[in-house]
PDB file of N, CA and C in Angstrom:
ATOM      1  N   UNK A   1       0.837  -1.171   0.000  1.00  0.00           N
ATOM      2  CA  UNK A   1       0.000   0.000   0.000  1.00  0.00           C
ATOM      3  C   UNK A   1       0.888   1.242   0.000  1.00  0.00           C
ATOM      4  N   UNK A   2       0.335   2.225  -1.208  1.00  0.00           N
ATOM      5  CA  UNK A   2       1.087   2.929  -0.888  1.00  0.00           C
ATOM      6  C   UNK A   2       0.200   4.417  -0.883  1.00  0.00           C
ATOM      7  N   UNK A   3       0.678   5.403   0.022  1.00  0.00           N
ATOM      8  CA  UNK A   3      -0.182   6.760   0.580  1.00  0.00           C
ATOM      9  C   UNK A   3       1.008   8.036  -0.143  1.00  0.00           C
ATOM     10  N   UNK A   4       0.202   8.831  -1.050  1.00  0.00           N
ATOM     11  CA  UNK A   4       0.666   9.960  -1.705  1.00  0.00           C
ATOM     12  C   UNK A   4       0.285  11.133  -0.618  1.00  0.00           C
ATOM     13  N   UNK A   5       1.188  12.162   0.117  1.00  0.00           N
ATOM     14  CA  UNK A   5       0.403  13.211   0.769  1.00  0.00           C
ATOM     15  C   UNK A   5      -0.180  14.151  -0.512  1.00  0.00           C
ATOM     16  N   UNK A   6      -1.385  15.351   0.017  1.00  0.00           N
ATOM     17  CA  UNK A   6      -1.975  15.574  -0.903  1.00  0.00           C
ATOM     18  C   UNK A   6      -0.960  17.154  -0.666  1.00  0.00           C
ATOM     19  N   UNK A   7      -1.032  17.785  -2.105  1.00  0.00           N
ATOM     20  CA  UNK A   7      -0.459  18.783  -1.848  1.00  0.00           C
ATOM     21  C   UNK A   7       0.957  19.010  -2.820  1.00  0.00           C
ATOM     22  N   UNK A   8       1.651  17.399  -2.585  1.00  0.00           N
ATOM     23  CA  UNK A   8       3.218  17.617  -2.904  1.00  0.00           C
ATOM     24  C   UNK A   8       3.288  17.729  -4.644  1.00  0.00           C
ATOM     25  N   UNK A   9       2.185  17.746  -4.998  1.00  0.00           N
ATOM     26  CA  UNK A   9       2.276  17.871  -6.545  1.00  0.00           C
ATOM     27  C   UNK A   9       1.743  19.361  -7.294  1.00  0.00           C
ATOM     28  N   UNK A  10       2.216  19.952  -8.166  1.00  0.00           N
ATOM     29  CA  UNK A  10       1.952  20.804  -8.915  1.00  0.00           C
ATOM     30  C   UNK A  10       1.598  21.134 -10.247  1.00  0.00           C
ATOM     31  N   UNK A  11       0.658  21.817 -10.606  1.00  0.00           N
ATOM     32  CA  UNK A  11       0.494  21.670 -12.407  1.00  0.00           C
ATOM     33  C   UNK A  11       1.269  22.142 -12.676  1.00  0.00           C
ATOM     34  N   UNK A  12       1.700  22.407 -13.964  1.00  0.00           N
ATOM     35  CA  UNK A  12       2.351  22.873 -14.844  1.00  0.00           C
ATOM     36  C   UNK A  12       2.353  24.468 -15.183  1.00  0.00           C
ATOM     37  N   UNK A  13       0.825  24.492 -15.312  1.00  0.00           N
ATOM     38  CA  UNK A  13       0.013  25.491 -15.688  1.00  0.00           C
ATOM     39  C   UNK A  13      -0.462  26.197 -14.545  1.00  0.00           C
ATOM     40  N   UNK A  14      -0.852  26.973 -13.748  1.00  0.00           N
ATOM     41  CA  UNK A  14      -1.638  27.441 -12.367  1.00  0.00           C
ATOM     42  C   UNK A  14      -1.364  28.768 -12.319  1.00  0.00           C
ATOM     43  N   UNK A  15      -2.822  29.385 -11.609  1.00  0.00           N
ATOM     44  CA  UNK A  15      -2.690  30.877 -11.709  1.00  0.00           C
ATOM     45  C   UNK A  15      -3.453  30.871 -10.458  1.00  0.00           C
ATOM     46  N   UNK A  16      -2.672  31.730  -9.813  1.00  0.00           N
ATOM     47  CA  UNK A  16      -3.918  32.242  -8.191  1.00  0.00           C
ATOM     48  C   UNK A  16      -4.542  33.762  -8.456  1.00  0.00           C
ATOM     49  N   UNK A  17      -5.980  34.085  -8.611  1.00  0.00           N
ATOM     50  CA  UNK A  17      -6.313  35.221  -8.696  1.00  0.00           C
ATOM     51  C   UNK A  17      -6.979  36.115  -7.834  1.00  0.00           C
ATOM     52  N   UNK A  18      -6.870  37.021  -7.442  1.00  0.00           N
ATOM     53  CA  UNK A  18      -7.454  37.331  -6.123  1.00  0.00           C
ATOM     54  C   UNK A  18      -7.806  39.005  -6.343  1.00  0.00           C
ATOM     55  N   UNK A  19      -9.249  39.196  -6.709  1.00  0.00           N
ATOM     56  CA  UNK A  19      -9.447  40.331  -7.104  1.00  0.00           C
ATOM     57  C   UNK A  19     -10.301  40.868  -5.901  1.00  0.00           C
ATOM     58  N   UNK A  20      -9.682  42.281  -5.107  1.00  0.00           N
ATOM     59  CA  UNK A  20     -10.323  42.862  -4.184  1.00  0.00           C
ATOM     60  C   UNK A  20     -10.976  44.423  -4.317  1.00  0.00           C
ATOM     61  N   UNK A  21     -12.002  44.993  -3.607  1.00  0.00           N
ATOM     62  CA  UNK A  21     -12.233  46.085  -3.312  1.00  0.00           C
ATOM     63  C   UNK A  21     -12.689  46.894  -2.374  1.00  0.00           C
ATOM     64  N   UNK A  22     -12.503  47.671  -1.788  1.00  0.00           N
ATOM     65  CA  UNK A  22     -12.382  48.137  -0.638  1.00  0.00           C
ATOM     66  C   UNK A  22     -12.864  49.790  -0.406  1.00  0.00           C
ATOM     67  N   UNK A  23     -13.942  49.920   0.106  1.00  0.00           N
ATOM     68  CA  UNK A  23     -14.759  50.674  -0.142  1.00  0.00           C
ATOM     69  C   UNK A  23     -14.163  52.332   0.730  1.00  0.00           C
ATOM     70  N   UNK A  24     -13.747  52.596   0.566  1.00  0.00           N
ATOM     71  CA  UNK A  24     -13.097  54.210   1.325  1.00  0.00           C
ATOM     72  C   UNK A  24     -14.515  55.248   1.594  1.00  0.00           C
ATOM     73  N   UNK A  25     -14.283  55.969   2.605  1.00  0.00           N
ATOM     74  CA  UNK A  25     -14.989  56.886   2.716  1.00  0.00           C
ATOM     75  C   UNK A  25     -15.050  58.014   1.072  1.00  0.00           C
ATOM     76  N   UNK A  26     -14.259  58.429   0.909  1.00  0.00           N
ATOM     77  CA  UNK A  26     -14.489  59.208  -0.867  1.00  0.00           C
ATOM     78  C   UNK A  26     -14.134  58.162  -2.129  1.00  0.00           C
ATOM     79  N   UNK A  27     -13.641  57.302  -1.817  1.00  0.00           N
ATOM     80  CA  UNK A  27     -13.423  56.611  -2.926  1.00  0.00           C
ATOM     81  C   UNK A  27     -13.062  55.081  -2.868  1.00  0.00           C
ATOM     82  N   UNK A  28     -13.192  54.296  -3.912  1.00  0.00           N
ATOM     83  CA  UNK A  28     -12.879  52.745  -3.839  1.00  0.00           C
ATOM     84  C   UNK A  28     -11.561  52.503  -4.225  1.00  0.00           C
ATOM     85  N   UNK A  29     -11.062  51.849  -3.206  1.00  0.00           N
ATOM     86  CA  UNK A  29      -9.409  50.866  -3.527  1.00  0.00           C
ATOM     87  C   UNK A  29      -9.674  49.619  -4.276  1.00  0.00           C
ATOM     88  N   UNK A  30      -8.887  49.651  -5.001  1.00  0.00           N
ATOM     89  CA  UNK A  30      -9.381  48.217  -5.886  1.00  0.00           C
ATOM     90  C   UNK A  30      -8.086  48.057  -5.991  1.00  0.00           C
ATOM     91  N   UNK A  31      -7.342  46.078  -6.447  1.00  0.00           N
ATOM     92  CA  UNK A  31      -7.080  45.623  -7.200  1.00  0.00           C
ATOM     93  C   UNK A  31      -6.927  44.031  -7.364  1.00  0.00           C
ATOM     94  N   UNK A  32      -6.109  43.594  -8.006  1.00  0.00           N
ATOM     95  CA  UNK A  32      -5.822  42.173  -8.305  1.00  0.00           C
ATOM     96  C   UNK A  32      -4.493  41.709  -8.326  1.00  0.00           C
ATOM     97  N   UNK A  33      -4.522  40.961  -7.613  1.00  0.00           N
ATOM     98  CA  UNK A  33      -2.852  39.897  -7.173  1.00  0.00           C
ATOM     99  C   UNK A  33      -3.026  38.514  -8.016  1.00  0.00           C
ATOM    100  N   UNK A  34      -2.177  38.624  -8.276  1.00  0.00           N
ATOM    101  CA  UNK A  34      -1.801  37.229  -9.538  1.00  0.00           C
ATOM    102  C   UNK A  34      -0.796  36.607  -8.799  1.00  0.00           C
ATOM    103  N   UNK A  35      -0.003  35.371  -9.016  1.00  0.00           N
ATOM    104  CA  UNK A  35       0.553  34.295  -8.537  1.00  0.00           C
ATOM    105  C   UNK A  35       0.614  33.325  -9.438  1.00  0.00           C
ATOM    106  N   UNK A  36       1.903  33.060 -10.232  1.00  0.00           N
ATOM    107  CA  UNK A  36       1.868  31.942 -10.885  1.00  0.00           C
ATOM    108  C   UNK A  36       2.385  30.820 -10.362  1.00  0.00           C
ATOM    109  N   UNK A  37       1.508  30.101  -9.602  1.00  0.00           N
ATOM    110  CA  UNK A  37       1.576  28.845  -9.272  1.00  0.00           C
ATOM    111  C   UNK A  37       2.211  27.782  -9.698  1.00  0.00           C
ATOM    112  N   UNK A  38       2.220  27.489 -10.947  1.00  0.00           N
ATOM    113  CA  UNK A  38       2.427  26.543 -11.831  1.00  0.00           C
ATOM    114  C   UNK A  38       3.741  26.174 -11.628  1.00  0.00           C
ATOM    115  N   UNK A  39       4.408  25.139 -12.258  1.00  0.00           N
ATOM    116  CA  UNK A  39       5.758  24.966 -12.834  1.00  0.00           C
ATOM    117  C   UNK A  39       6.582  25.673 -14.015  1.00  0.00           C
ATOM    118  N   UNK A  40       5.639  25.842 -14.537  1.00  0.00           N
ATOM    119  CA  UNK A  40       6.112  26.462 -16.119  1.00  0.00           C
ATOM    120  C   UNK A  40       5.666  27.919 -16.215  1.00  0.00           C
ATOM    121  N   UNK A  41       6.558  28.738 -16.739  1.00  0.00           N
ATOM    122  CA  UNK A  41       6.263  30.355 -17.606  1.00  0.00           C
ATOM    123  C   UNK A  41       4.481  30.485 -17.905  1.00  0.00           C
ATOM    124  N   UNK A  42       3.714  31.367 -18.045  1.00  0.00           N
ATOM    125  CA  UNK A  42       2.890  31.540 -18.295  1.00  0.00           C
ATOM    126  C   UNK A  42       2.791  32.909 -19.621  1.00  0.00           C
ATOM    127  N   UNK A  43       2.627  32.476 -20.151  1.00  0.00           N
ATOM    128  CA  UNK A  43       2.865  33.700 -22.006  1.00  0.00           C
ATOM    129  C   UNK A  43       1.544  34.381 -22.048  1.00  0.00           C
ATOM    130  N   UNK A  44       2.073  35.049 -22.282  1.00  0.00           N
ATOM    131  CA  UNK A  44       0.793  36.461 -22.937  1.00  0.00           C
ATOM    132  C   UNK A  44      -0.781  36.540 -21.965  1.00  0.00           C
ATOM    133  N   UNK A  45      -0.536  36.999 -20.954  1.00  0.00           N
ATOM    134  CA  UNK A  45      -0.613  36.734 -19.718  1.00  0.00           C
ATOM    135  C   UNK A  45      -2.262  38.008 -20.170  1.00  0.00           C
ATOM    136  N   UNK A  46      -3.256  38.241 -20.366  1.00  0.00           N
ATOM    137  CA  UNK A  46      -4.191  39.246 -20.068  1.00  0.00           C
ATOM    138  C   UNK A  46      -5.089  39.129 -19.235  1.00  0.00           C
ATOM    139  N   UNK A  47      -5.514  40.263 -18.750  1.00  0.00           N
ATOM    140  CA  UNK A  47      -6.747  40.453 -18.295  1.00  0.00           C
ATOM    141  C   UNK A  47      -7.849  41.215 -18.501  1.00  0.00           C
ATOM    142  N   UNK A  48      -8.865  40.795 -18.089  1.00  0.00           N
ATOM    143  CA  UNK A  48     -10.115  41.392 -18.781  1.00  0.00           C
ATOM    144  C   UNK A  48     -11.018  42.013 -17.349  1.00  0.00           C
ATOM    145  N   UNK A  49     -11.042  42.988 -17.753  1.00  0.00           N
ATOM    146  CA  UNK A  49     -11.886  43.908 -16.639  1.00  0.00           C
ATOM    147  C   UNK A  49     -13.471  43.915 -16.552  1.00  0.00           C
ATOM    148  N   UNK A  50     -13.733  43.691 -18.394  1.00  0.00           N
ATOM    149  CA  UNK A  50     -15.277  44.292 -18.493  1.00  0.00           C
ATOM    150  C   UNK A  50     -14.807  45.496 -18.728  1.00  0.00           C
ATOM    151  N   UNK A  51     -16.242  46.042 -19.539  1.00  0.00           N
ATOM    152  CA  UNK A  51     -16.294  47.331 -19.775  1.00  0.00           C
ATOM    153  C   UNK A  51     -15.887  47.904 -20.676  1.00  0.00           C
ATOM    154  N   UNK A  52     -15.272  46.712 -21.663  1.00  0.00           N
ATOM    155  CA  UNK A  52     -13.969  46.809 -22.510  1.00  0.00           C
ATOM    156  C   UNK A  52     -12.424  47.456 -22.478  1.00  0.00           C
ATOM    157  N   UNK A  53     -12.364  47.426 -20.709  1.00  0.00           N
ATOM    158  CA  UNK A  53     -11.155  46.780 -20.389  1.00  0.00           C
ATOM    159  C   UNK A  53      -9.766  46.072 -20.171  1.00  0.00           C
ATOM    160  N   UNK A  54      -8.805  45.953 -20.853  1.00  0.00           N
ATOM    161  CA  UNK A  54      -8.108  45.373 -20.994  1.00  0.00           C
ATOM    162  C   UNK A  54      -6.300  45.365 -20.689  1.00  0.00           C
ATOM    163  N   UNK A  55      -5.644  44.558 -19.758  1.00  0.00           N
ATOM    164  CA  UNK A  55      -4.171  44.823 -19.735  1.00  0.00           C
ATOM    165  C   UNK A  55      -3.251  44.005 -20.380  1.00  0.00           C
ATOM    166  N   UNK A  56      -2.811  43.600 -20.808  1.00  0.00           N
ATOM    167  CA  UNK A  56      -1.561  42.808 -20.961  1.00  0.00           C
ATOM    168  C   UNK A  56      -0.199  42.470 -20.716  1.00  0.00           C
ATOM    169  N   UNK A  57      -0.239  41.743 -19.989  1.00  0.00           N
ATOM    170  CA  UNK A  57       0.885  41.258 -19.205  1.00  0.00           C
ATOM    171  C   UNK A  57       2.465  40.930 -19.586  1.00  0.00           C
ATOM    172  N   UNK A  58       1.931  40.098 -20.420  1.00  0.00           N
ATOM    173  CA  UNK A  58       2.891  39.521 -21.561  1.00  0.00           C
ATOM    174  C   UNK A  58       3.691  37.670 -20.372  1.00  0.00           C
ATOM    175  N   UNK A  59       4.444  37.834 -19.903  1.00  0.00           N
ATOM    176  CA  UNK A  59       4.850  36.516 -19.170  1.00  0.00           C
ATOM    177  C   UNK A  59       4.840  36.444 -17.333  1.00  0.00           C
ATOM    178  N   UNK A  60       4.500  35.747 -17.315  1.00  0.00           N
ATOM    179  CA  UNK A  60       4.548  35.582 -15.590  1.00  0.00           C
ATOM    180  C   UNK A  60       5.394  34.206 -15.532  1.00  0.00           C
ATOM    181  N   UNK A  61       6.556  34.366 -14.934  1.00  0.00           N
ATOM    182  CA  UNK A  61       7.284  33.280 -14.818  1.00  0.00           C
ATOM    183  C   UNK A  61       6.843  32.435 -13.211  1.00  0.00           C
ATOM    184  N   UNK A  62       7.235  30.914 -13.313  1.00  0.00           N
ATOM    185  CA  UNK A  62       6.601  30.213 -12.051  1.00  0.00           C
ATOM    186  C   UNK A  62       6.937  31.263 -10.495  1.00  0.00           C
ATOM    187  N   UNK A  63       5.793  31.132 -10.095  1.00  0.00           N
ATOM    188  CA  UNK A  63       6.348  32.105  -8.490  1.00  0.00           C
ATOM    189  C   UNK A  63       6.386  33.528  -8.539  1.00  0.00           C
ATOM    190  N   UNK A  64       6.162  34.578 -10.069  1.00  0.00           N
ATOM    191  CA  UNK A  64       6.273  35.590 -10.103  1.00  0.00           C
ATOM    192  C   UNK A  64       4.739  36.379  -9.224  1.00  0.00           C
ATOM    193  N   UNK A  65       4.717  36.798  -9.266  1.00  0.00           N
ATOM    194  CA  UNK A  65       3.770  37.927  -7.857  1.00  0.00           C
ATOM    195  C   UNK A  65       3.739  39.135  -8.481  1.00  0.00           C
ATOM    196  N   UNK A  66       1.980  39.586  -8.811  1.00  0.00           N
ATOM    197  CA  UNK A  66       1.935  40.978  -9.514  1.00  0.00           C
ATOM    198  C   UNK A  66       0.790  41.351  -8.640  1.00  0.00           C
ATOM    199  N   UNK A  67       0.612  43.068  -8.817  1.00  0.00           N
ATOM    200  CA  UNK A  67      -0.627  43.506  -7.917  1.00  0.00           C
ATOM    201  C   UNK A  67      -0.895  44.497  -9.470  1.00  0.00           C
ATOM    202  N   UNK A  68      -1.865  44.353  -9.994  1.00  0.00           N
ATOM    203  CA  UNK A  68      -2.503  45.193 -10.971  1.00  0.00           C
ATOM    204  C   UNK A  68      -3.722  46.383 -10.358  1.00  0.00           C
ATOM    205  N   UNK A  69      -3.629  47.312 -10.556  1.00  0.00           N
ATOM    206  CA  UNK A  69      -4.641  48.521 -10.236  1.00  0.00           C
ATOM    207  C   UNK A  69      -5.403  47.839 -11.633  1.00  0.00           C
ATOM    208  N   UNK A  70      -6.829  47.915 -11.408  1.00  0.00           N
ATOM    209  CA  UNK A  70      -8.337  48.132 -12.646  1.00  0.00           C
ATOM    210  C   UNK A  70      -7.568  49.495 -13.322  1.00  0.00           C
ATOM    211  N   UNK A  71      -8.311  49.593 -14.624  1.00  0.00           N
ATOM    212  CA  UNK A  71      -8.131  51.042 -15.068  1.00  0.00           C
ATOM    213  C   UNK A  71      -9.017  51.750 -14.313  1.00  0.00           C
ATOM    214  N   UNK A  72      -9.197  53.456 -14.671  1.00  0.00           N
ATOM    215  CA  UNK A  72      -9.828  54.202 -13.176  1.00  0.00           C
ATOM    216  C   UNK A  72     -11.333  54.191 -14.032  1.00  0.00           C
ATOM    217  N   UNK A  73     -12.119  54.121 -13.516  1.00  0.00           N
ATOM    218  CA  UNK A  73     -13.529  54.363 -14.274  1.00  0.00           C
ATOM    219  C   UNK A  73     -14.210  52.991 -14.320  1.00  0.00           C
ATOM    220  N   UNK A  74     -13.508  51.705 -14.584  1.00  0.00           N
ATOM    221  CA  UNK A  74     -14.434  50.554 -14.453  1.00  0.00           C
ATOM    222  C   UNK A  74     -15.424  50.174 -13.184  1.00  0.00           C
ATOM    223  N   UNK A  75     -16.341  49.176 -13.651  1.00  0.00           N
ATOM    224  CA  UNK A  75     -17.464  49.397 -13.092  1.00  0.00           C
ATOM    225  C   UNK A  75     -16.756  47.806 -11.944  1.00  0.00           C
ATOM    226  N   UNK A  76     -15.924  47.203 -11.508  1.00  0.00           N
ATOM    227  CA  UNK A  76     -15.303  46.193 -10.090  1.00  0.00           C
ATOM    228  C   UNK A  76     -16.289  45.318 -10.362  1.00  0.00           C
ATOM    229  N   UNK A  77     -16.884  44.705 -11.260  1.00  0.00           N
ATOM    230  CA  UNK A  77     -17.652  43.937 -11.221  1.00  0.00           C
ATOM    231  C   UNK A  77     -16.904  42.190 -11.244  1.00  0.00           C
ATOM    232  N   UNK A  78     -16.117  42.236 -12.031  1.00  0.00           N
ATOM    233  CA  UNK A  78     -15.018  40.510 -12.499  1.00  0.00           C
ATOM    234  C   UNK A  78     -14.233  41.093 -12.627  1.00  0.00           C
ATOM    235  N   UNK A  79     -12.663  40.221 -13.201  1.00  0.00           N
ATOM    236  CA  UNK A  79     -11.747  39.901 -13.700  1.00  0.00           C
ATOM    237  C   UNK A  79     -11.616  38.610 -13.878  1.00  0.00           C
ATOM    238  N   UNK A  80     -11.203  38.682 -15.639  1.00  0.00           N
ATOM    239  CA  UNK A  80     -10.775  37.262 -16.096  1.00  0.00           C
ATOM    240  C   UNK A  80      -9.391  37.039 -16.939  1.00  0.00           C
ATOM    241  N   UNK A  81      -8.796  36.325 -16.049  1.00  0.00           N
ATOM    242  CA  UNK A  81      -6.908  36.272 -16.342  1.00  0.00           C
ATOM    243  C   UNK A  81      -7.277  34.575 -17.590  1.00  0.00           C
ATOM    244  N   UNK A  82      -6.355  35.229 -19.069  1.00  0.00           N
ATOM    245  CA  UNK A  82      -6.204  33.839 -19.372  1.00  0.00           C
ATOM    246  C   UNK A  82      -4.729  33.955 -19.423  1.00  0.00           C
ATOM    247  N   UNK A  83      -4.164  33.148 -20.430  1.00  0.00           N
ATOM    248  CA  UNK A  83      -2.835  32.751 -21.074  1.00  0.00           C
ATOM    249  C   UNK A  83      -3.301  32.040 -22.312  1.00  0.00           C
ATOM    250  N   UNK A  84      -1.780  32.062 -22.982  1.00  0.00           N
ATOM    251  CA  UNK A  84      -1.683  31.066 -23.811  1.00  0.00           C
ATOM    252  C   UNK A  84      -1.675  29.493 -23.923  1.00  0.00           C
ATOM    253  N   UNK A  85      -1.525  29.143 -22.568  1.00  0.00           N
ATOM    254  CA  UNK A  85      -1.438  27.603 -22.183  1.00  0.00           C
ATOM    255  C   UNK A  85      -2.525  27.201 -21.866  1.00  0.00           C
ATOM    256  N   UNK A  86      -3.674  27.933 -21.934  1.00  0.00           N
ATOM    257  CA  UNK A  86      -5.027  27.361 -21.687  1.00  0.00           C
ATOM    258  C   UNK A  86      -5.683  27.829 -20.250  1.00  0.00           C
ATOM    259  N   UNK A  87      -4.952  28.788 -19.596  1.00  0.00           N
ATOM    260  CA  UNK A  87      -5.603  29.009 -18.098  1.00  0.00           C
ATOM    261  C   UNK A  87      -6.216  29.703 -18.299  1.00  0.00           C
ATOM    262  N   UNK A  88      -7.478  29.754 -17.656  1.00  0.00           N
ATOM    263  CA  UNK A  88      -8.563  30.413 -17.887  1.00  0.00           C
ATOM    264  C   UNK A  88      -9.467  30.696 -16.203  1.00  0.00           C
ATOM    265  N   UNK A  89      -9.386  32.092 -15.500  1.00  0.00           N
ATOM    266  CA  UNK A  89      -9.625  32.189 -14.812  1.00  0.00           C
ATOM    267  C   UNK A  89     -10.761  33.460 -14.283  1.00  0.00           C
ATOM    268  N   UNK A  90     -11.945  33.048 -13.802  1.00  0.00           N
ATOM    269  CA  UNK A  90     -12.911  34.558 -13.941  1.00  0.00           C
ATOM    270  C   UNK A  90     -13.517  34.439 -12.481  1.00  0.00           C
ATOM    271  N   UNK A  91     -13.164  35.497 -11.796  1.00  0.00           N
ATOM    272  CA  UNK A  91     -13.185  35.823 -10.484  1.00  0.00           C
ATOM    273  C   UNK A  91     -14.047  37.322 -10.389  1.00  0.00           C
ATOM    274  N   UNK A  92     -14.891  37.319  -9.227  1.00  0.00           N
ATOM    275  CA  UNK A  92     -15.812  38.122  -9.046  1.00  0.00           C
ATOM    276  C   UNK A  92     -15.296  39.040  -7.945  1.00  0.00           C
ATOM    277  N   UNK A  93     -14.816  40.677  -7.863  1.00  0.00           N
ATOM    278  CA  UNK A  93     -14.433  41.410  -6.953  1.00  0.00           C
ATOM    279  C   UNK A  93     -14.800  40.936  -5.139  1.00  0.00           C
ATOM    280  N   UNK A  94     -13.892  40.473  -4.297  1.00  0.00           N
ATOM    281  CA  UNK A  94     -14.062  40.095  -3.176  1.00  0.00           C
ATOM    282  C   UNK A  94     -14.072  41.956  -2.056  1.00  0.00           C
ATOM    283  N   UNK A  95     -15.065  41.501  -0.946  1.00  0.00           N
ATOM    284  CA  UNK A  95     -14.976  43.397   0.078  1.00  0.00           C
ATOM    285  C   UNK A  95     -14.485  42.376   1.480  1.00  0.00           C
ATOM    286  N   UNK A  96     -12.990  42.487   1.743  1.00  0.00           N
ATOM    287  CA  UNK A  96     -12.887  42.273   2.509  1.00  0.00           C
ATOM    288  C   UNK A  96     -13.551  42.660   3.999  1.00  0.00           C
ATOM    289  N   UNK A  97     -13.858  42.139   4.538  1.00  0.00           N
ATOM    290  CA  UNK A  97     -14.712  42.485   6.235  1.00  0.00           C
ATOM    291  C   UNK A  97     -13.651  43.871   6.819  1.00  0.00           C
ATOM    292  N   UNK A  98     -14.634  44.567   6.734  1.00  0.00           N
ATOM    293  CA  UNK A  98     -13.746  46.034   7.675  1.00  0.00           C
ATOM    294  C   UNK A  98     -13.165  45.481   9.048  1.00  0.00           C
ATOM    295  N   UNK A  99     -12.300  45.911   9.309  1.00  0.00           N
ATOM    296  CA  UNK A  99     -11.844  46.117  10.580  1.00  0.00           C
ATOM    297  C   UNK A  99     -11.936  47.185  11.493  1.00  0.00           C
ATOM    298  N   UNK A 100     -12.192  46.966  12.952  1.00  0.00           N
ATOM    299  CA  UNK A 100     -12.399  48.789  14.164  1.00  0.00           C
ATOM    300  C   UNK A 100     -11.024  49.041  13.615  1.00  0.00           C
ATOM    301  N   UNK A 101     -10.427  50.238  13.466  1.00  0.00           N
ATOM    302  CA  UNK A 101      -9.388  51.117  13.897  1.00  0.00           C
ATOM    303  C   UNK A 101      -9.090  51.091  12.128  1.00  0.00           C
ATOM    304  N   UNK A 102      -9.374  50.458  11.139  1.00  0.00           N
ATOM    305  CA  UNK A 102      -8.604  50.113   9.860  1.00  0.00           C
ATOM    306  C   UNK A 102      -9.141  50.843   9.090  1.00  0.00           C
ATOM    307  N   UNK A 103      -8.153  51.867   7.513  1.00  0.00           N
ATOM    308  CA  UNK A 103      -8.721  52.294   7.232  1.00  0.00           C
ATOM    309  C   UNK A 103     -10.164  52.422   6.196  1.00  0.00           C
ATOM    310  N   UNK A 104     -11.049  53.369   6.636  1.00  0.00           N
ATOM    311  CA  UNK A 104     -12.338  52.849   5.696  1.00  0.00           C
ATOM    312  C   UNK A 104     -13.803  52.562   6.693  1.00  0.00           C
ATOM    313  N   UNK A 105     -12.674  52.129   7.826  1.00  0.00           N
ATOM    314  CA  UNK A 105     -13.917  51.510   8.745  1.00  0.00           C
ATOM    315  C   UNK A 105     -14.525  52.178   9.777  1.00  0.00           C
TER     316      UNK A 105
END
């Protein structure tokens, strides 16, 4: 018998997306943290805001770490990160829980 722990394996391909917004007394903080997970480079890296929207990245190498600002005027509704390798990722703006003393709150 044999027991694999879960965890010790990785795709190839992997993207962590984590799109936030954060509501200010005059105005909204927004953005999105990327994470390429994967083993391998990730090519022509975009994202899609809505709204007609759009950035381009170009490569995120394994382990690289980005924080993207929205352009100013979009409406925080999604973001959807693909690539060329087939990742395909569409995430809905997260409001983190205020905190007493933090700002906003």
């Amino acid at each position: 018998m044999f027991f694999t722990p879960n965890g010790l394996t990785q795709d190839e391909y992997s993207l962590s997306v984590d799109p936030t917004k954060e509501k200010q007394t005059l105005f909204i903080m927004a953005r999105v943290s990327l994470e390429n997970t994967g083993t391998k480079p990730l090519t022509n890296v975009e994202l899609n805001f809505g709204d007609g929207d759009k950035i381009f990245l170009g490569t995120l190498k394994p382990g690289q770490y980005e924080i993207i600002s929205p352009p100013q005027g979009n409406s925080l509704q999604f973001v959807i990160v693909t690539s060329n390798e087939g990742v395909y990722v569409s995430k809905v703006y997260r409001e983190p829980i205020a905190m007493p003393g933090m700002m906003g709150s």
